[in-house]
PDB file of N, CA and C in Angstrom:
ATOM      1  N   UNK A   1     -78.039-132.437  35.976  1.00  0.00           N
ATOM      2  CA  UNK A   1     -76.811-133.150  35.682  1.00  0.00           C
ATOM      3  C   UNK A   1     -75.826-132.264  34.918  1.00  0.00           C
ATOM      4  N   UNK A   2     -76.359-131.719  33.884  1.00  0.00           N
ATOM      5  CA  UNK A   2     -75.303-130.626  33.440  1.00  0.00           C
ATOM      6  C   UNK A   2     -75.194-129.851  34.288  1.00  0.00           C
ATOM      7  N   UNK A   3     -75.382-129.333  35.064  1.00  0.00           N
ATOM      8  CA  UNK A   3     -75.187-128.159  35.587  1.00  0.00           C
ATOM      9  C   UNK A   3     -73.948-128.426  36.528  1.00  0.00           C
ATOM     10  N   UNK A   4     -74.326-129.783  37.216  1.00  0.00           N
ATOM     11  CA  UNK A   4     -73.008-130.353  38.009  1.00  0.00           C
ATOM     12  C   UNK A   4     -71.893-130.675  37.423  1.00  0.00           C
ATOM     13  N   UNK A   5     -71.838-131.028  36.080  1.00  0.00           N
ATOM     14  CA  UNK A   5     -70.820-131.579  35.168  1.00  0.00           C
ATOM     15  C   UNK A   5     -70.212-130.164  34.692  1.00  0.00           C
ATOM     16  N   UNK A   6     -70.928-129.114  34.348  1.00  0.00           N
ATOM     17  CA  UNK A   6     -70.905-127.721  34.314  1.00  0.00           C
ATOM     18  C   UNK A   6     -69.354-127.584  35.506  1.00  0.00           C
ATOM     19  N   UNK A   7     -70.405-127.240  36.585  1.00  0.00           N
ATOM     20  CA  UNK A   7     -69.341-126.695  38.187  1.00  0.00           C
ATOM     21  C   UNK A   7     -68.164-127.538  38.336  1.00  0.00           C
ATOM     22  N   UNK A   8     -67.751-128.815  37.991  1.00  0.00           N
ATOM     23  CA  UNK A   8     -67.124-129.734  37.967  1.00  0.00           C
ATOM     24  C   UNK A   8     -66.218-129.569  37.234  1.00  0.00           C
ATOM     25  N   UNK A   9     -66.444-129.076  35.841  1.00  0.00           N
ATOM     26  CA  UNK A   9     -65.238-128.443  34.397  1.00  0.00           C
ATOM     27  C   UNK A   9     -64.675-127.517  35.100  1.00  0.00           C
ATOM     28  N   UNK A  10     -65.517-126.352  35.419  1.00  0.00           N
ATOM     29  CA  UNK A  10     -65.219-125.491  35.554  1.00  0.00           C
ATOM     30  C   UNK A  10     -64.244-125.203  36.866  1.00  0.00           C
ATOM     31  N   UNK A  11     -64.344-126.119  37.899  1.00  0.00           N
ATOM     32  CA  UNK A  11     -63.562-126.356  39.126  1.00  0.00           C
ATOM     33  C   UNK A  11     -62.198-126.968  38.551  1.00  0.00           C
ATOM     34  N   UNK A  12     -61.922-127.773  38.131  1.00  0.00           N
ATOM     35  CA  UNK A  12     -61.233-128.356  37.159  1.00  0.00           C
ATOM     36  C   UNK A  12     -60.102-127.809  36.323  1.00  0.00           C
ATOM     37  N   UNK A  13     -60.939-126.831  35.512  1.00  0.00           N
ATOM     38  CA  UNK A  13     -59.925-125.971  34.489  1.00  0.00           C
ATOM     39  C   UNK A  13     -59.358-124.615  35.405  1.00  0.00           C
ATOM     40  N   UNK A  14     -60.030-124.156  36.351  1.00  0.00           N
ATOM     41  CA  UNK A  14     -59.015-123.645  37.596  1.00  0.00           C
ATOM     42  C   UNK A  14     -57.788-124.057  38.350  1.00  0.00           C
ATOM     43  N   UNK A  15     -58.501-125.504  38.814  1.00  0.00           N
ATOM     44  CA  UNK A  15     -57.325-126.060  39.222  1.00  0.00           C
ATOM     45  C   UNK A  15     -56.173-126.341  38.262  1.00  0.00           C
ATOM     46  N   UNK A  16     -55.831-126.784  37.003  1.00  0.00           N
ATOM     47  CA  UNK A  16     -55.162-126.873  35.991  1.00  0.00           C
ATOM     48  C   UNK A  16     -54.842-125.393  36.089  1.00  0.00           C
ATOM     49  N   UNK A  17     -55.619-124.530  35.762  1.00  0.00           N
ATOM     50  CA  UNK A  17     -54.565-122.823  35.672  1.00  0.00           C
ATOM     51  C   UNK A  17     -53.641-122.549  36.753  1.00  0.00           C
ATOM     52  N   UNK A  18     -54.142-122.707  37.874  1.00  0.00           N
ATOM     53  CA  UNK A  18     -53.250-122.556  39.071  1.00  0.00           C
ATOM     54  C   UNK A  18     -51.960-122.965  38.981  1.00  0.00           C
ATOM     55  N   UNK A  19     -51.566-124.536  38.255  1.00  0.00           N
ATOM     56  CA  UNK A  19     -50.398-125.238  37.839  1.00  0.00           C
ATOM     57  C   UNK A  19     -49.932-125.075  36.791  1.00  0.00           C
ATOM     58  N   UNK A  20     -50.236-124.423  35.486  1.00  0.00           N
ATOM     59  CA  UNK A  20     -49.957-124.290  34.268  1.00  0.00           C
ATOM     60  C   UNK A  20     -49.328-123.087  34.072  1.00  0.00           C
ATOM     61  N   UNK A  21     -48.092-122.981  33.371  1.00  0.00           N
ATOM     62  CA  UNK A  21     -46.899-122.260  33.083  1.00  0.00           C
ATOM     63  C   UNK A  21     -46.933-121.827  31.949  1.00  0.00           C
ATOM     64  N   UNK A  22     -47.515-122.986  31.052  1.00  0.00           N
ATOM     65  CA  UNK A  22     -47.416-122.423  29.674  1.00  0.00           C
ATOM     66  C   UNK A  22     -48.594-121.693  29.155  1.00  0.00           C
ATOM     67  N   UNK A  23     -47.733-120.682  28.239  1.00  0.00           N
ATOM     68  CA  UNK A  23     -48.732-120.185  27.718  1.00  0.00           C
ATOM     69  C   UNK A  23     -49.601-120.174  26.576  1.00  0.00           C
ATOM     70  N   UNK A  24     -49.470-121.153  25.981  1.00  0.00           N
ATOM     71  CA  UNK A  24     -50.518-121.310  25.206  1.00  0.00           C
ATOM     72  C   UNK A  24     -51.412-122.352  25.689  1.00  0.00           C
ATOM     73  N   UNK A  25     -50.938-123.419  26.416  1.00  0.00           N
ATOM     74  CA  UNK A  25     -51.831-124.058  27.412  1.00  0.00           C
ATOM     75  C   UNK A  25     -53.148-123.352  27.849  1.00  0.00           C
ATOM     76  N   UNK A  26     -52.174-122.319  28.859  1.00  0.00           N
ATOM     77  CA  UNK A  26     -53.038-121.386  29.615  1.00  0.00           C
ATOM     78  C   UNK A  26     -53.916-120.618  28.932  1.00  0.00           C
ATOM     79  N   UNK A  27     -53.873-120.457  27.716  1.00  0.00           N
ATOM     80  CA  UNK A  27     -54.978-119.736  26.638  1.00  0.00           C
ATOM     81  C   UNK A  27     -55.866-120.708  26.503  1.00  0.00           C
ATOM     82  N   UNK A  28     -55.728-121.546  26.129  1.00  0.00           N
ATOM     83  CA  UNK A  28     -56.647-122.747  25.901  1.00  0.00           C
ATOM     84  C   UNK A  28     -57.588-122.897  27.024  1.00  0.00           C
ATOM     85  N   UNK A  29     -57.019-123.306  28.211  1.00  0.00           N
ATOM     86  CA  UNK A  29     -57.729-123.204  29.491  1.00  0.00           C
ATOM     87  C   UNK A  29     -58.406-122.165  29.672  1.00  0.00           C
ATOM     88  N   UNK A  30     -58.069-121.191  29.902  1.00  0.00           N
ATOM     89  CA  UNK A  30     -59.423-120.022  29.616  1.00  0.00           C
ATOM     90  C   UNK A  30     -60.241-119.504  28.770  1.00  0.00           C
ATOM     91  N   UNK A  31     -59.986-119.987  27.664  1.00  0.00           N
ATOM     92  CA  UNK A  31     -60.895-120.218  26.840  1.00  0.00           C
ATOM     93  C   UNK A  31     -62.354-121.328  26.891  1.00  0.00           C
ATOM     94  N   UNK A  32     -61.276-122.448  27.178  1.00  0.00           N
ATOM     95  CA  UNK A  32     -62.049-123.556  28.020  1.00  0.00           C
ATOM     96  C   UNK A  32     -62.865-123.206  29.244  1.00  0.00           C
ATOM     97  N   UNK A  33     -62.666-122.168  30.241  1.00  0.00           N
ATOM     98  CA  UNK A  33     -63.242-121.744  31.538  1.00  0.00           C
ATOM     99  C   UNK A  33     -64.149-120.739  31.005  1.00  0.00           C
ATOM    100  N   UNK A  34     -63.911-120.206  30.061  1.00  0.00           N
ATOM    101  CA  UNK A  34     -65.177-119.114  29.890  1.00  0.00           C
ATOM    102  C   UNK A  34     -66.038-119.746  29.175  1.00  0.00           C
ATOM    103  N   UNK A  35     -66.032-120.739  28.316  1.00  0.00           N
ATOM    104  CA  UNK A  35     -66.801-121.367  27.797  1.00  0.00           C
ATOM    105  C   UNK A  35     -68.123-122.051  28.532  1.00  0.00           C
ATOM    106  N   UNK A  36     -67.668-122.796  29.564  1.00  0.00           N
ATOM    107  CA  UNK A  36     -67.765-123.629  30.895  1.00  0.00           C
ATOM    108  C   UNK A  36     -68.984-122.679  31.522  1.00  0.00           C
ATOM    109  N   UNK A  37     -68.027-121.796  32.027  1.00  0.00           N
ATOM    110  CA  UNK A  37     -68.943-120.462  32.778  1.00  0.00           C
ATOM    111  C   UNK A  37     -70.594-120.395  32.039  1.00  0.00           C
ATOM    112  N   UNK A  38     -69.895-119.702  30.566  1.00  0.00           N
ATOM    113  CA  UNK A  38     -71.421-119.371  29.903  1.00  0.00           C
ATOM    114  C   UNK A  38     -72.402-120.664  29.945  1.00  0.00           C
ATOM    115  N   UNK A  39     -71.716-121.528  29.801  1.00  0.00           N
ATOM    116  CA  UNK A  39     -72.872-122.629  29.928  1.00  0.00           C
ATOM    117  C   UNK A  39     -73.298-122.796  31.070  1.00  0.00           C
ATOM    118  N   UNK A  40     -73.162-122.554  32.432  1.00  0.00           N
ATOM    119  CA  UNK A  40     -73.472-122.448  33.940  1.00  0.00           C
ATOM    120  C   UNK A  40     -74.150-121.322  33.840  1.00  0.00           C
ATOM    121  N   UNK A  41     -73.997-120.445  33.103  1.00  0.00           N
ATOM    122  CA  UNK A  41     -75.005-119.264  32.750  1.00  0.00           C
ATOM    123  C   UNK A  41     -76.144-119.400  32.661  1.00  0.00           C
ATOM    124  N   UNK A  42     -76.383-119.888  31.219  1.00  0.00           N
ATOM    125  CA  UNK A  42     -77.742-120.472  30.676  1.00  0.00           C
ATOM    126  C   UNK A  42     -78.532-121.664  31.051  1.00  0.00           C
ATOM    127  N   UNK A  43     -77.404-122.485  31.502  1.00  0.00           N
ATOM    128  CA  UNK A  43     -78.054-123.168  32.568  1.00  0.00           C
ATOM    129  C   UNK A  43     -78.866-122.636  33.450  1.00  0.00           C
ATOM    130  N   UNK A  44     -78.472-121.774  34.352  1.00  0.00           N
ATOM    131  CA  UNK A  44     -79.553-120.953  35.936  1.00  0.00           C
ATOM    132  C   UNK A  44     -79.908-120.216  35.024  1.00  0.00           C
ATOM    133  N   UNK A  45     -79.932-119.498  34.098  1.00  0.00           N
ATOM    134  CA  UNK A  45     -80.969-118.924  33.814  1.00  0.00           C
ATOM    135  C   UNK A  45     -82.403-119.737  33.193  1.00  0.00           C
ATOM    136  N   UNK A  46     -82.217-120.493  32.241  1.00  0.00           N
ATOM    137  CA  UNK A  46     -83.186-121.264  32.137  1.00  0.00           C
ATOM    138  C   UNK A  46     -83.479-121.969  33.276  1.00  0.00           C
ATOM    139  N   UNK A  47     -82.911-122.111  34.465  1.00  0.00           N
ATOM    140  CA  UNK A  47     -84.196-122.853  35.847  1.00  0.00           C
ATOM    141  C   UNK A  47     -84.510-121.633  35.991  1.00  0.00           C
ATOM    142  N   UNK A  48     -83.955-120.497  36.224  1.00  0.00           N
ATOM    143  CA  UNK A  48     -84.481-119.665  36.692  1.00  0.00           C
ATOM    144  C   UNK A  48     -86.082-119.068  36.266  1.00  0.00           C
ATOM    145  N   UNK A  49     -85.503-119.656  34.675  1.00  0.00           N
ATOM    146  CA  UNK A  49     -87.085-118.783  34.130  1.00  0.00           C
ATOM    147  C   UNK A  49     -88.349-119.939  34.067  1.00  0.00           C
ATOM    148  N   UNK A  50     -87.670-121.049  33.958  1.00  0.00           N
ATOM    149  CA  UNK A  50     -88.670-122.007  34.293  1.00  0.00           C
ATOM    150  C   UNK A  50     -89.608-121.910  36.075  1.00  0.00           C
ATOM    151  N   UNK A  51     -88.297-121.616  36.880  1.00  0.00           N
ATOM    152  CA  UNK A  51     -88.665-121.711  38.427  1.00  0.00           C
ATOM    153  C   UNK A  51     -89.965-120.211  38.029  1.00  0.00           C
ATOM    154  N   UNK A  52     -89.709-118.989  37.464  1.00  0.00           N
ATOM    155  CA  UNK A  52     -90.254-118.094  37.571  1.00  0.00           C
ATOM    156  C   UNK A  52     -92.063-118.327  37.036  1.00  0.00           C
ATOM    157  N   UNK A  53     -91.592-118.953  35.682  1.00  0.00           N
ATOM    158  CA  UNK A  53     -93.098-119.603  35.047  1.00  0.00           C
ATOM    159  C   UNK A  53     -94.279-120.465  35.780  1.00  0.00           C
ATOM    160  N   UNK A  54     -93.540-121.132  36.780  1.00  0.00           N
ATOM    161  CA  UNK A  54     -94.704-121.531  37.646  1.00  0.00           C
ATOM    162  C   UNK A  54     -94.926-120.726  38.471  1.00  0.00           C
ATOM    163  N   UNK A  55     -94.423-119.652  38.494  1.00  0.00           N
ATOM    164  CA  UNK A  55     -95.272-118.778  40.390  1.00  0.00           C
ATOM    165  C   UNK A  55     -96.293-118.234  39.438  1.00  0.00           C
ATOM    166  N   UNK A  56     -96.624-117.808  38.209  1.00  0.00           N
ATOM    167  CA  UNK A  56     -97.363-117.348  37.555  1.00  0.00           C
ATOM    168  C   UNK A  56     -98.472-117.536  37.585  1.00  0.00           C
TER     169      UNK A  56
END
């Protein structure tokens, strides 16, 4: 569920940059998108290392 709510922000605060002019807006928003990202990060990585722990 996070992970979808994750891809979902993060689809989101793109679409908003695409339309956004201002610039301090637009700071915010990517700030907001990299934030987003890292958490889609650690997200797959923790399945990842979980998925890895069972082939073990």
């Amino acid at each position: 569920m996070d992970k979808r709510i994750a891809r979902l922000n993060i689809e989101h605060f793109r679409q908003l940059l695409a339309e956004e002019q201002g610039e301090v807006k637009r700071k915010t928003l990517l700030d907001l998108l990299a934030k987003e990202e890292e958490k889609l990060r650690k997200i797959e990585a923790a399945e990842k290392g979980k998925s890895g722990h069972n082939n073990k």
